[in-house]
N, C-alpha and C. Protein backbone atom coordinates (compact mmCIF):
# COMPACT_ATOMS: atom_id res chain seq x y z
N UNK A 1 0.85 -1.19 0.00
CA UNK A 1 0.00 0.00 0.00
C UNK A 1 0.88 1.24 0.00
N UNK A 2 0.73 2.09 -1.01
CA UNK A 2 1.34 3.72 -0.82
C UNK A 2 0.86 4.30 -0.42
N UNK A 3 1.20 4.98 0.89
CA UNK A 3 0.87 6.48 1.49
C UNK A 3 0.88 7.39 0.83
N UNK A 4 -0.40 8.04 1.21
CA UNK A 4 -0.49 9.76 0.54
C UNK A 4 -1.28 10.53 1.60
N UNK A 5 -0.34 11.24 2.12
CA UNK A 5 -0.91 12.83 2.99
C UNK A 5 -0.76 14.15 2.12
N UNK A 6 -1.89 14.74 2.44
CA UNK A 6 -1.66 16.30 1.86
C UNK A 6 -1.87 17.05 3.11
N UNK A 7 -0.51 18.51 2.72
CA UNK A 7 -0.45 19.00 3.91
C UNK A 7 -1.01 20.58 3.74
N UNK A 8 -1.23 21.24 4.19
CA UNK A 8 -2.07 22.82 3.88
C UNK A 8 -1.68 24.05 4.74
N UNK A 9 -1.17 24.85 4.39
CA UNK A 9 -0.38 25.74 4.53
C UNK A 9 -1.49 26.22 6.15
N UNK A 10 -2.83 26.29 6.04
CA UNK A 10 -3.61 27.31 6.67
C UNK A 10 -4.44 26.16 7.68
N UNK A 11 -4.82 26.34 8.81
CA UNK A 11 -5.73 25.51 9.47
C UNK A 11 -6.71 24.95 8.55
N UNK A 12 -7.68 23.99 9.25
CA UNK A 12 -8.86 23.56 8.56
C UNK A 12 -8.73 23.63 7.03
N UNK A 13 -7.82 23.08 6.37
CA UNK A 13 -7.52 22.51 5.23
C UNK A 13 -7.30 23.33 3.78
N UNK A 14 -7.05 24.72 4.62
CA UNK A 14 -7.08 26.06 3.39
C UNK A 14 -5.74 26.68 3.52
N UNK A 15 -5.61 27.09 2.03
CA UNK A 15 -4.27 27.60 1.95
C UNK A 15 -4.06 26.87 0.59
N UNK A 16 -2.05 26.75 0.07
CA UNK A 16 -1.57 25.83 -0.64
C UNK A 16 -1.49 24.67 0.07
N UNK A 17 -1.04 23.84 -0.59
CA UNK A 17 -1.32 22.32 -0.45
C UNK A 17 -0.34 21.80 -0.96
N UNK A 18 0.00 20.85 -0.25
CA UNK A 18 1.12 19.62 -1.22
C UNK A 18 0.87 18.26 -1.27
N UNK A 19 0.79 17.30 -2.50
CA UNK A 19 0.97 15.76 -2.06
C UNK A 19 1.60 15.37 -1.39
N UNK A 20 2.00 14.46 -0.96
CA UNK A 20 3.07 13.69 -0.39
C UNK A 20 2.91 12.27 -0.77
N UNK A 21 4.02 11.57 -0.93
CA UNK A 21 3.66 10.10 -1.32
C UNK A 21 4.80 9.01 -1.19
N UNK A 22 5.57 10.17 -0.44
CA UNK A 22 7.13 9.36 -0.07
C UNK A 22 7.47 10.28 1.58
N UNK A 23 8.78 10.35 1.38
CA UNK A 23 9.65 10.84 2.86
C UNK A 23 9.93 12.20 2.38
N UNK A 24 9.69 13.15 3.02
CA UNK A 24 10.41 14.45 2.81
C UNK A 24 10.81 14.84 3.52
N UNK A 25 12.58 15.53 3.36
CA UNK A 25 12.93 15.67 4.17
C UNK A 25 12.92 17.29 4.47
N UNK A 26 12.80 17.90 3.83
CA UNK A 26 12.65 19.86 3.97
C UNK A 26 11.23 20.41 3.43
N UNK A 27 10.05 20.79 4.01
CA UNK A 27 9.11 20.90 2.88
C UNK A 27 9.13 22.28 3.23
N UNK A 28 10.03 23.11 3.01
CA UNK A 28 9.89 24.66 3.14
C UNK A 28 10.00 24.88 1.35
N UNK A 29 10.72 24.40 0.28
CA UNK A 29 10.62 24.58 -0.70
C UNK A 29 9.37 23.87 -1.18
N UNK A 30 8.33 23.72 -0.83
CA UNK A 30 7.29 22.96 -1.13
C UNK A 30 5.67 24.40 -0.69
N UNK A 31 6.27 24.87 0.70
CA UNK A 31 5.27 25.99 1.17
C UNK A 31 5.91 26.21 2.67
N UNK A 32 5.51 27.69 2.63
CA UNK A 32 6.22 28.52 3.70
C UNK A 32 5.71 27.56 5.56
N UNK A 33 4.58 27.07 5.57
CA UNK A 33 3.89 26.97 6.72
C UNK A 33 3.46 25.76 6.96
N UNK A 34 2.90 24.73 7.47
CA UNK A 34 2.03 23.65 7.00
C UNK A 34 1.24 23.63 8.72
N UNK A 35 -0.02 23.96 9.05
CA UNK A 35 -0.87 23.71 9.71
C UNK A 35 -1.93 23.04 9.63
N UNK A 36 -2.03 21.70 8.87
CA UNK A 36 -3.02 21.31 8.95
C UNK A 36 -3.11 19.73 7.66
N UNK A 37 -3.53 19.30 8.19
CA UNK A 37 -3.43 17.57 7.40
C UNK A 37 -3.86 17.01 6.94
N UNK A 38 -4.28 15.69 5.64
CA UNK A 38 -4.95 15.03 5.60
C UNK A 38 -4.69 13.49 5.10
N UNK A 39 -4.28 12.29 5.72
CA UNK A 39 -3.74 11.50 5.65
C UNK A 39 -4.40 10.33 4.84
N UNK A 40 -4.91 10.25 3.27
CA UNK A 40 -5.52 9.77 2.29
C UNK A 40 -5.48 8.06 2.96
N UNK A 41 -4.31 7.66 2.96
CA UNK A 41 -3.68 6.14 3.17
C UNK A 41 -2.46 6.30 3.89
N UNK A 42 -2.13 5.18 4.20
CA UNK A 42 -0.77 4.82 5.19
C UNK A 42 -0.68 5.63 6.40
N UNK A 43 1.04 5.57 7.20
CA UNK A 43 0.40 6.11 8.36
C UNK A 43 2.20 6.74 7.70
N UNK A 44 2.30 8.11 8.70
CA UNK A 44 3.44 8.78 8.63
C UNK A 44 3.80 9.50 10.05
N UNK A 45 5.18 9.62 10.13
CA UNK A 45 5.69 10.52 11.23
C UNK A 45 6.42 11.76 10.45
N UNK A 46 5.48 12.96 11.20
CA UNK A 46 6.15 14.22 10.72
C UNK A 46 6.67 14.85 11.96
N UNK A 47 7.22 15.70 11.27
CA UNK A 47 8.35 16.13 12.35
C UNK A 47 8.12 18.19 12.76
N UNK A 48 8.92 19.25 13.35
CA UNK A 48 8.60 20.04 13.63
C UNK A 48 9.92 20.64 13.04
N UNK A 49 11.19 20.08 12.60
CA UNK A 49 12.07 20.46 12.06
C UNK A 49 12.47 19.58 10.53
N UNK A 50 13.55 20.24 10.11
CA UNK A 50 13.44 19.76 8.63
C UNK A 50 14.44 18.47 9.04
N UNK A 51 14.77 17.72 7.84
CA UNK A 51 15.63 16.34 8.15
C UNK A 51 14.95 15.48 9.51
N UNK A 52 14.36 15.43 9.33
CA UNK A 52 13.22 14.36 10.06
C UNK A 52 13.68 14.94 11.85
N UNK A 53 14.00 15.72 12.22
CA UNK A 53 14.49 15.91 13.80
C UNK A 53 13.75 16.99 14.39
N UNK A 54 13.26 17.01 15.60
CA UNK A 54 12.93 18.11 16.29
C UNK A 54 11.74 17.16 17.08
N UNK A 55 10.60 17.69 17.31
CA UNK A 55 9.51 16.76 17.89
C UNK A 55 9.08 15.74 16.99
N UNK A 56 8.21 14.44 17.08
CA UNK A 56 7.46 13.87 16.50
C UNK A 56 6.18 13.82 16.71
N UNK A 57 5.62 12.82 15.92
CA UNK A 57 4.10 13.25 15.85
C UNK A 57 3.54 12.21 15.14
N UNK A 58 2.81 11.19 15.36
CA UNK A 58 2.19 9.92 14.01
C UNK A 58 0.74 9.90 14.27
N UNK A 59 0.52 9.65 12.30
CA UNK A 59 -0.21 10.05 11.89
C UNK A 59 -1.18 9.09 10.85
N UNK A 60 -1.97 8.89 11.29
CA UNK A 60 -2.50 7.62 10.28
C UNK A 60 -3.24 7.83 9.64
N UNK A 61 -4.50 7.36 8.71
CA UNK A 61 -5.68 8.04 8.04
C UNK A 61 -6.75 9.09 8.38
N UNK A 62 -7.03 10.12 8.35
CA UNK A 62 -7.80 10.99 8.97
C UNK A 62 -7.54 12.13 8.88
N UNK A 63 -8.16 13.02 9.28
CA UNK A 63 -8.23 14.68 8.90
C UNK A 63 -8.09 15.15 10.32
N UNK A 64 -6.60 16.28 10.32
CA UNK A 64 -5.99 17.06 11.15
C UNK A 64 -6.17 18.28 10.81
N UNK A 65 -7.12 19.07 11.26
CA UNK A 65 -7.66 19.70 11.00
C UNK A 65 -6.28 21.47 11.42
N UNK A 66 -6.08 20.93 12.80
CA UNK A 66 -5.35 22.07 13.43
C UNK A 66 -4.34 21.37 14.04
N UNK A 67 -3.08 20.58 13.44
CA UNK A 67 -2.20 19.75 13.90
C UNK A 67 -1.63 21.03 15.20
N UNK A 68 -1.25 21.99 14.99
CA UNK A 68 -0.28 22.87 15.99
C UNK A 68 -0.80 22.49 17.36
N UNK A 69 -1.97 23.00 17.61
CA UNK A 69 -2.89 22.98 18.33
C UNK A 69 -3.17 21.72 19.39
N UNK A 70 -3.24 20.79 18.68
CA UNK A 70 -3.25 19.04 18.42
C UNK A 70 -2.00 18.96 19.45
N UNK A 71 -1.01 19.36 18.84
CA UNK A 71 0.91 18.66 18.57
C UNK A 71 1.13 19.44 19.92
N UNK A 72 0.27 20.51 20.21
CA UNK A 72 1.41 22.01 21.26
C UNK A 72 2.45 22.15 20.87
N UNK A 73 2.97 22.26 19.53
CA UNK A 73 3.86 22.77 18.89
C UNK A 73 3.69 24.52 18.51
N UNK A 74 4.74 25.06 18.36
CA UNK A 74 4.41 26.68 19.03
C UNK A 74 4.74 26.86 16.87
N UNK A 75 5.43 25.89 16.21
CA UNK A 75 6.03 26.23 14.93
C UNK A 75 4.96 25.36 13.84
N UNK A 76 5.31 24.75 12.68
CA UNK A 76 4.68 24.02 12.31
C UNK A 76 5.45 22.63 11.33
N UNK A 77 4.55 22.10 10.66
CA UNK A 77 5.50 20.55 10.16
C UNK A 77 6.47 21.10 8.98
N UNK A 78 7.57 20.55 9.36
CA UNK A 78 8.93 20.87 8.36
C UNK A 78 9.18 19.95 7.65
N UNK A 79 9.05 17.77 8.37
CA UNK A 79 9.17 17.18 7.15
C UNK A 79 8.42 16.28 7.93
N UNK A 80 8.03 15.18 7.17
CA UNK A 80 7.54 13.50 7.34
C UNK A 80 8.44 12.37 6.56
N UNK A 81 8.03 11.52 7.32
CA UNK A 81 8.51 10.44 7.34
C UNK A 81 7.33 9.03 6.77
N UNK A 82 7.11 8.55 5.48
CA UNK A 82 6.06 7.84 5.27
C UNK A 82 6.81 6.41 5.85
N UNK A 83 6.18 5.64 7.08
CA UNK A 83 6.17 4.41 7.20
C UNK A 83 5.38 3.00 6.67
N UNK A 84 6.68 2.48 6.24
CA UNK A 84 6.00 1.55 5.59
C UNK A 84 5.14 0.28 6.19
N UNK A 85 4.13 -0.41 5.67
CA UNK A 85 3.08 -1.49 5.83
C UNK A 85 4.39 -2.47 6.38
N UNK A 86 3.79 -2.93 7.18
CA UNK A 86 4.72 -4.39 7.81
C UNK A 86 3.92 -5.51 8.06
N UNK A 87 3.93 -6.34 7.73
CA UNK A 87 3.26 -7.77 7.52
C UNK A 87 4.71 -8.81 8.52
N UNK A 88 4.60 -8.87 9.27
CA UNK A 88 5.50 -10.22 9.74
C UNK A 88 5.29 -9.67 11.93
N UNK A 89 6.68 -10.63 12.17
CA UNK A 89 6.64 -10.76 13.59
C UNK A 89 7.33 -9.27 14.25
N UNK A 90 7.39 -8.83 15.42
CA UNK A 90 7.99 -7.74 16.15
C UNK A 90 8.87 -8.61 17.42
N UNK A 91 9.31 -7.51 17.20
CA UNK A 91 10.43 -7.88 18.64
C UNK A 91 11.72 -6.78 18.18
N UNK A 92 11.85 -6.33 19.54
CA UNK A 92 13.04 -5.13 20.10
C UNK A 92 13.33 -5.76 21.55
N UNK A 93 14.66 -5.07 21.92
CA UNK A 93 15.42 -5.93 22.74
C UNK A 93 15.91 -3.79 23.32
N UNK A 94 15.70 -3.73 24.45
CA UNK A 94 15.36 -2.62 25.34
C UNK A 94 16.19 -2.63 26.37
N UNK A 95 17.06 -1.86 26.83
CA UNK A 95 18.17 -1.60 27.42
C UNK A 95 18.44 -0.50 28.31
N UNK A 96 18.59 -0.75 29.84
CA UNK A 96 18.40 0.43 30.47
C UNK A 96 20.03 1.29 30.31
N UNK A 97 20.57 0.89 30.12
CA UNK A 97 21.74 2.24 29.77
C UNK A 97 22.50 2.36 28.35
N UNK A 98 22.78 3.35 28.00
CA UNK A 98 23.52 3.63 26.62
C UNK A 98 24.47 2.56 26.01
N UNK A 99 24.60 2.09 24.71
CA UNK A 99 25.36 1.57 24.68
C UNK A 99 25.09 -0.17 25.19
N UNK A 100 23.79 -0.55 25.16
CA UNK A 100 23.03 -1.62 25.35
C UNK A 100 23.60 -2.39 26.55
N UNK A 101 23.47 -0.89 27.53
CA UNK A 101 23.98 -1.42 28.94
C UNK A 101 23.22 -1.75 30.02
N UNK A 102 23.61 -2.73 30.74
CA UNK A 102 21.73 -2.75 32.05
C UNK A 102 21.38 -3.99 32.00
N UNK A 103 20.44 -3.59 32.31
CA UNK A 103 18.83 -4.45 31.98
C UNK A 103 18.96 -4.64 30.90
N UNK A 104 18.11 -5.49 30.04
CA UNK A 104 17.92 -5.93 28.97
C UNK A 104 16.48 -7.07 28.92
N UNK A 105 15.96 -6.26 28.51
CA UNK A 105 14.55 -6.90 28.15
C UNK A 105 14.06 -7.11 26.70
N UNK A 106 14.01 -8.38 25.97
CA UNK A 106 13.20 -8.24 24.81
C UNK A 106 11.33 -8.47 24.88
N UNK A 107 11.51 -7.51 23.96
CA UNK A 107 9.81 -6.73 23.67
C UNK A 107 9.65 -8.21 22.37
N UNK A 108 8.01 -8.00 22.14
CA UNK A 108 8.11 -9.17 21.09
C UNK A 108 6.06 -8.14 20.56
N UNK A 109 5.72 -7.75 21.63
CA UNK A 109 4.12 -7.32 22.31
C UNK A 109 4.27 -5.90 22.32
N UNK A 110 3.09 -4.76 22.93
CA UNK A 110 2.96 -3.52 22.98
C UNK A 110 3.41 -3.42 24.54
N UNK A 111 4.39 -2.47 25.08
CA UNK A 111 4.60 -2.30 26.68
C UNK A 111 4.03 -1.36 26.93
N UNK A 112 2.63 -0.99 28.08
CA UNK A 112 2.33 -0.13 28.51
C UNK A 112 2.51 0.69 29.22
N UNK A 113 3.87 -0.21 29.97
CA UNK A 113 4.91 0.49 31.01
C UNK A 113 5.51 -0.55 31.17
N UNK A 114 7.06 0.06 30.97
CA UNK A 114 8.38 -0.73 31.39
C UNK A 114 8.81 -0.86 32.92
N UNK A 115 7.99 0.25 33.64
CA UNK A 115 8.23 -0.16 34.97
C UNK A 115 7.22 -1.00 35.69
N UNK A 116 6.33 -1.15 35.27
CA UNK A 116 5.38 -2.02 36.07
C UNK A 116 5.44 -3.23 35.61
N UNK A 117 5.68 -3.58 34.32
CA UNK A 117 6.32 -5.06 33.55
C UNK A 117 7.35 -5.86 33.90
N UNK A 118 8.82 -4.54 33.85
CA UNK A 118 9.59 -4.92 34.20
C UNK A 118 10.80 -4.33 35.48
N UNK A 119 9.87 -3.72 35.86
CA UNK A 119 10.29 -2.87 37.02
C UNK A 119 11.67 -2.09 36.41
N UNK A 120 12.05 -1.66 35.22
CA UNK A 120 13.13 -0.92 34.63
C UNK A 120 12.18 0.84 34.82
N UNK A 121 13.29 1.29 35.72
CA UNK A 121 13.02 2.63 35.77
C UNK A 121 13.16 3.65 34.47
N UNK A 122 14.41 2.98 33.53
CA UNK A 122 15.09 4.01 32.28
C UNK A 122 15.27 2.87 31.62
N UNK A 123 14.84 3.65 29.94
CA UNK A 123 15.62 3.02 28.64
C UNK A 123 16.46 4.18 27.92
N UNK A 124 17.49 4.08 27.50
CA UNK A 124 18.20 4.60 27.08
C UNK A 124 19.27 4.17 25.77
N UNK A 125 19.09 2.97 25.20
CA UNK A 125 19.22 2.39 24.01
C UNK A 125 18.59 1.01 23.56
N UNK A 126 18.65 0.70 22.78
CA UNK A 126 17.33 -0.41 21.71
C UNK A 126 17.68 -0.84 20.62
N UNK A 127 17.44 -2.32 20.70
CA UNK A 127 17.96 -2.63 19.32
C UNK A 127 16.65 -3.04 18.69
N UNK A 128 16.17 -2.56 17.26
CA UNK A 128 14.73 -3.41 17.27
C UNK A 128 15.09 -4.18 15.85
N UNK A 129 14.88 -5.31 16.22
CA UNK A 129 14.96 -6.66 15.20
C UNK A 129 14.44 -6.55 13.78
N UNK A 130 12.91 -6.51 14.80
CA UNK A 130 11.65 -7.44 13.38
C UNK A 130 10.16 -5.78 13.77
N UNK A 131 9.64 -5.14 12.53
CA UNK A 131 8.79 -4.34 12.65
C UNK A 131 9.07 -3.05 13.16
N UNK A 132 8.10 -2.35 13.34
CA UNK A 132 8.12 -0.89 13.32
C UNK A 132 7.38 -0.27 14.82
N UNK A 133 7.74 0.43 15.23
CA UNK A 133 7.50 0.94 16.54
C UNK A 133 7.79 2.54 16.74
N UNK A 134 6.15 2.32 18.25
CA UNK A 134 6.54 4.12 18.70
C UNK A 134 6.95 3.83 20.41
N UNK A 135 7.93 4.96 20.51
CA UNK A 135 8.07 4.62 21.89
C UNK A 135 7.65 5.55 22.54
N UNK A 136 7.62 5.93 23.67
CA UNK A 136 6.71 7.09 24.47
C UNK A 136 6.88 7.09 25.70
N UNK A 137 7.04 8.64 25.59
CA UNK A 137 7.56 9.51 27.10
C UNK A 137 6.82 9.24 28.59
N UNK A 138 5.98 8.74 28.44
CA UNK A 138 5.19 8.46 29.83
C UNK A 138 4.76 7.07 29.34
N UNK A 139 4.39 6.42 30.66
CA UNK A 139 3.75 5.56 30.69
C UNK A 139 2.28 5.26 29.55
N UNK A 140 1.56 4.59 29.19
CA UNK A 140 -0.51 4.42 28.65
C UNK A 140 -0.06 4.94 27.15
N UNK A 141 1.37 4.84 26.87
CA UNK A 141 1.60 5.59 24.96
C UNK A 141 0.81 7.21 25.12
N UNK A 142 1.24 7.84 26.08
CA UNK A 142 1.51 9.57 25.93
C UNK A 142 2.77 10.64 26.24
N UNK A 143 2.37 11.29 25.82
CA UNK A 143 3.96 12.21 26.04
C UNK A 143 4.19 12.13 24.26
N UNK A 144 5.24 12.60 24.30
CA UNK A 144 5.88 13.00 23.33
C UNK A 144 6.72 11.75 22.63
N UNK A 145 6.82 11.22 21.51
CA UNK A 145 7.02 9.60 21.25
C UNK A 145 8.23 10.08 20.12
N UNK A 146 8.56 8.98 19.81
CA UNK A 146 10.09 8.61 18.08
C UNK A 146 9.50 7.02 17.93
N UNK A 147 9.50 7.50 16.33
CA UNK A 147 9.74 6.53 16.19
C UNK A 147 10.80 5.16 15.80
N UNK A 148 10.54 4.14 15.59
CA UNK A 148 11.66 3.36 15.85
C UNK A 148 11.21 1.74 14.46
N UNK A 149 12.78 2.11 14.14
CA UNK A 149 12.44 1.00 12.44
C UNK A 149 13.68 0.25 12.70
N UNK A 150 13.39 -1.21 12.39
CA UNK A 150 14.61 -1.54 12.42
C UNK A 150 16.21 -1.16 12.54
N UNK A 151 16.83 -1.38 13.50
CA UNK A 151 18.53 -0.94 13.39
C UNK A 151 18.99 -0.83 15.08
N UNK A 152 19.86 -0.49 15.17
CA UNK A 152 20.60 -0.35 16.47
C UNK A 152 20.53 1.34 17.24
N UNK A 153 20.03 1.49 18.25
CA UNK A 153 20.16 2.70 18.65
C UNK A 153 20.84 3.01 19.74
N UNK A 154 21.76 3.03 19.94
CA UNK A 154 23.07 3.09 21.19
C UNK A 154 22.59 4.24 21.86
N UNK A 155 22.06 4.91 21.62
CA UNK A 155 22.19 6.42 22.91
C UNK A 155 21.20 7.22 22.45
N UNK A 156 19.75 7.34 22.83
CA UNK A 156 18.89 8.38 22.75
C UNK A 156 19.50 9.48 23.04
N UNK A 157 20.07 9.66 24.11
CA UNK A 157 20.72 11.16 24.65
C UNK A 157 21.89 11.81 23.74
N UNK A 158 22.20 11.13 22.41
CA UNK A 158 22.96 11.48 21.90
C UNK A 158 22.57 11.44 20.23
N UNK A 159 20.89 10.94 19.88
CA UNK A 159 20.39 11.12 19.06
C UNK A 159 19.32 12.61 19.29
N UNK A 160 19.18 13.20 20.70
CA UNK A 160 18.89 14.79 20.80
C UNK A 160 18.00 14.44 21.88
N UNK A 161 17.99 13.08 22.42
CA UNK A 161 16.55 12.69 23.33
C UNK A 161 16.79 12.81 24.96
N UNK A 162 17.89 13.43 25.18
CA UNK A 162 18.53 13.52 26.00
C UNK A 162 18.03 13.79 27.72
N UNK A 163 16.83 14.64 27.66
CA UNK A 163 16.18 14.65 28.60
C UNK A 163 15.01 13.62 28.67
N UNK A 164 14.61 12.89 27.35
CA UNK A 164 13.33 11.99 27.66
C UNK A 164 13.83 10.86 28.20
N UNK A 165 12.65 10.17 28.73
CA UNK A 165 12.78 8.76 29.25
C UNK A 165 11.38 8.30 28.53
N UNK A 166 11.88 6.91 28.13
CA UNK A 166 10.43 6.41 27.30
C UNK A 166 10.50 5.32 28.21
N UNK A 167 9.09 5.45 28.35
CA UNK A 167 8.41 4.78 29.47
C UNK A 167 7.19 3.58 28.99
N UNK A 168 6.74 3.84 27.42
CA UNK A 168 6.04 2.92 26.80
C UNK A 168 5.99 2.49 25.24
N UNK A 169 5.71 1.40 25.11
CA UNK A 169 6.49 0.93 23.57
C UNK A 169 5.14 0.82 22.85
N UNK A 170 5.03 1.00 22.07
CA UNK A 170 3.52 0.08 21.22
C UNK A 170 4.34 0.04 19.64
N UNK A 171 3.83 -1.13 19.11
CA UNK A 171 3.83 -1.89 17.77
C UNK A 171 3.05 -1.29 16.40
N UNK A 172 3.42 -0.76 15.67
CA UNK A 172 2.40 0.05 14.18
C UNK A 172 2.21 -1.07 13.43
N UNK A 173 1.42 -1.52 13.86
CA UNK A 173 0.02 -2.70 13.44
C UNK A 173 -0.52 -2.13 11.53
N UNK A 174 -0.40 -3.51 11.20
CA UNK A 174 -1.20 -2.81 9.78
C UNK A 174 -2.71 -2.37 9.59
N UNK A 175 -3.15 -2.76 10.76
CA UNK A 175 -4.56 -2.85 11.28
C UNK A 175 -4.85 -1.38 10.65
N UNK A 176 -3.59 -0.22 11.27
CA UNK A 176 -3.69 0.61 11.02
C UNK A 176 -3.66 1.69 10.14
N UNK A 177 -3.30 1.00 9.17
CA UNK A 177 -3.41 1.71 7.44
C UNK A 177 -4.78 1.37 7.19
């Protein structure tokens, strides 16, 4: 399945407009502003700075009418990230200190909290195997989340995450396209 969001310069879906149907990484040459969303198919993570960094934010089929607002973002979306459909098994392997130091717990399921599961106070690097994942700043999947695609991540605090602690994991289910 291909993702397509269109994004709109002005709240409530007015203004210029852009397709989207891949990853972008700067959409200031595309339009000055983007407040507002509409996510045709697939699901995407956009961001509040350009090159995919600054806050995140995911986004699946449906109409965002007033993302700022939504996000408590004081600026507006600079780029996205289209994630792709995943069909197979999950599992990440979760690590309470940098550098896949600690604890070490593998995930396989959605964690609603790492401390009440596994009594781990901090994660601070992750390796994730198999599928696609959001992780999240508080406990119940709220707070402020990243997402997470296959590969090795040695040091949140040194990918800019430095003050968060993610406290809950959940799985991007195809359920959800």
């Amino acid at each position: 399945m291909r993702g397509k969001i269109i994004f709109y310069e002005d709240r409530n879906f007015m203004g210029r407009h852009y397709e989207c149907m891949s990853d972008c990484a700067d959409m200031h040459s595309y339009m000055s502003r983007c407040h507002s969303c509409r996510v045709e198919s697939g699901c995407f993570m956009v961001y509040d700075h350009p090159n995919y960094m600054g806050n995140q934010y995911f986004f699946r089929r449906g109409e965002y009418g007033d993302c700022m607002s939504m996000m408590g973002w004081s600026g507006s979306i600079r780029s996205c990230r289209m994630i792709p459909m995943y069909r197979g098994s999950y599992r990440m392997k979760i690590y309470e200190r940098e550098n896949f130091g600690g604890q070490m717990y593998e995930m396989m399921d959605d964690c609603d909290s790492i401390m009440d599961r596994y009594r781990m106070s901090d994660c601070m690097s992750c390796h994730v195997m198999d599928g696609h994942w959001l992780m999240y700043e508080h406990p119940h999947y709220r707070g402020r989340m990243m997402y997470m695609r296959p590969g090795e991540y040695r040091s949140f605090r040194e990918m800019g995450y430095g003050g968060m602690r993610f406290m809950s994991m959940r799985r991007i289910m195809d359920s959800w396209y």
